[in-house]
Protein backbone atom coordinates (compact mmCIF):
# COMPACT_ATOMS: atom_id res chain seq x y z
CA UNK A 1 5.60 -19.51 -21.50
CA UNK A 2 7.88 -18.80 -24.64
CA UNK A 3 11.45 -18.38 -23.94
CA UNK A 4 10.85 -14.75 -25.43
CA UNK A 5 8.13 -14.01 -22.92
CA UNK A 6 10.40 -15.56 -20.04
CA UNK A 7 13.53 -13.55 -21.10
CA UNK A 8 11.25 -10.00 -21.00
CA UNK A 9 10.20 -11.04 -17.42
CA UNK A 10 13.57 -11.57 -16.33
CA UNK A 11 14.78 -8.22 -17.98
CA UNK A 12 11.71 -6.78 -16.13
CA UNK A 13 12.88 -8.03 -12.86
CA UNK A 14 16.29 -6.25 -13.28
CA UNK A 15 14.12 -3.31 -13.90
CA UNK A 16 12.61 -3.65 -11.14
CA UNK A 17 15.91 -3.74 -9.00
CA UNK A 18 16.08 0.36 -9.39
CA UNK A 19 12.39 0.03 -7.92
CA UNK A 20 13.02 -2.53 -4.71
CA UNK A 21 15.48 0.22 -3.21
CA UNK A 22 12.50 2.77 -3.05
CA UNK A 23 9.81 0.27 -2.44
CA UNK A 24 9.94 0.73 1.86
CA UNK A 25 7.18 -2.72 2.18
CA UNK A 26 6.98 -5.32 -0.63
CA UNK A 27 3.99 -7.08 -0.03
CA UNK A 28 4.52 -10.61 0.31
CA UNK A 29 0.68 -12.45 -0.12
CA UNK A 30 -0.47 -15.94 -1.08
CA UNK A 31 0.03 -16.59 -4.45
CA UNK A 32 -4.27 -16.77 -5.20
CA UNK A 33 -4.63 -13.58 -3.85
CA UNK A 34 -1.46 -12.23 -5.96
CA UNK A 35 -3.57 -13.37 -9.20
CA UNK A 36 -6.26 -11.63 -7.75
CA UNK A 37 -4.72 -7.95 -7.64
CA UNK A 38 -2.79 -8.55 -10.77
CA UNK A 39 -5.86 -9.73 -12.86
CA UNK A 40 -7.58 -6.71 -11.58
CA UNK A 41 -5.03 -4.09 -12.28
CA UNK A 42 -4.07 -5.47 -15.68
CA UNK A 43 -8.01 -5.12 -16.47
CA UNK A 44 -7.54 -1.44 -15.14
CA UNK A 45 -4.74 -1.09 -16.59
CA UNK A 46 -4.30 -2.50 -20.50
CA UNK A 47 -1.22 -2.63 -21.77
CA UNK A 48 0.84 -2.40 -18.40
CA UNK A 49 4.14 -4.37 -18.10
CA UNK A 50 5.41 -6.17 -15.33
CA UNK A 51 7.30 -3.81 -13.46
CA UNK A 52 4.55 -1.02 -13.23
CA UNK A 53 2.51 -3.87 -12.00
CA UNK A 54 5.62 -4.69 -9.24
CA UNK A 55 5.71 -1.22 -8.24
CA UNK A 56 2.07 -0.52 -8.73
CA UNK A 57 1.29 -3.16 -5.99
CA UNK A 58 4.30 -3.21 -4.06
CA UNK A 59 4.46 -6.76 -4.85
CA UNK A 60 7.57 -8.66 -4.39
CA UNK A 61 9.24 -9.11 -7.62
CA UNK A 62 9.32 -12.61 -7.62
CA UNK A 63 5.90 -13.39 -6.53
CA UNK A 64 4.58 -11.00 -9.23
CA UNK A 65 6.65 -13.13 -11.80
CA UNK A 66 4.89 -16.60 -11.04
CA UNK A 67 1.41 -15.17 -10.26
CA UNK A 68 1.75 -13.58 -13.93
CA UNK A 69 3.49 -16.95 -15.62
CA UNK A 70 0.34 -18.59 -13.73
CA UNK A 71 -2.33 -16.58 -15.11
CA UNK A 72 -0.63 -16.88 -18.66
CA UNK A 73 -1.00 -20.70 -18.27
CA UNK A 74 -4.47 -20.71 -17.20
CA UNK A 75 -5.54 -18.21 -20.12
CA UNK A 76 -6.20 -15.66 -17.95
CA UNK A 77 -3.61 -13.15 -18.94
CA UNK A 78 -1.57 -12.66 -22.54
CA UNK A 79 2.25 -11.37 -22.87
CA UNK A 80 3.33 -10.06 -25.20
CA UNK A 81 6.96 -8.80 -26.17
CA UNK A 82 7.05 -5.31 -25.45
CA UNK A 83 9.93 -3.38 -27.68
């Protein structure tokens, strides 16, 4: 992952901050099945950014992070600097 791409997840965690306080039950799931509901919504969804999928999925933040860094490696997903 470019050291772009890693800063705008880590600015997208601290976004996500605002969200964990109204977010009642993060879910906390093995990381294959994380890919799973992340490669699905991101097909649903084009164009989405990390937090909606955090809050989208009540996903702990930091699970989110490495399922998406993950899925970049394999191919399976493309970030892209959002401005």
């Amino acid at each position: 992952m470019s050291a772009i791409a890693q800063e705008k997840h880590l600015q997208d965690i601290g976004e996500v901050k605002e969200i964990v306080g109204k977010v009642i039950d993060l879910r906390v799931i093995p990381e294959s099945e994380a890919k799973k509901v992340i490669k699905k919504y991101i097909r649903e969804h084009p164009g989405c950014i990390t937090s909606e999928i955090i809050e989208n999925l009540n996903l702990d933040p930091a699970l989110a992070v490495e399922a998406l860094n993950v899925l970049e490696e394999e191919g399976k997903v493309r970030g892209e600097e959002v401005e």
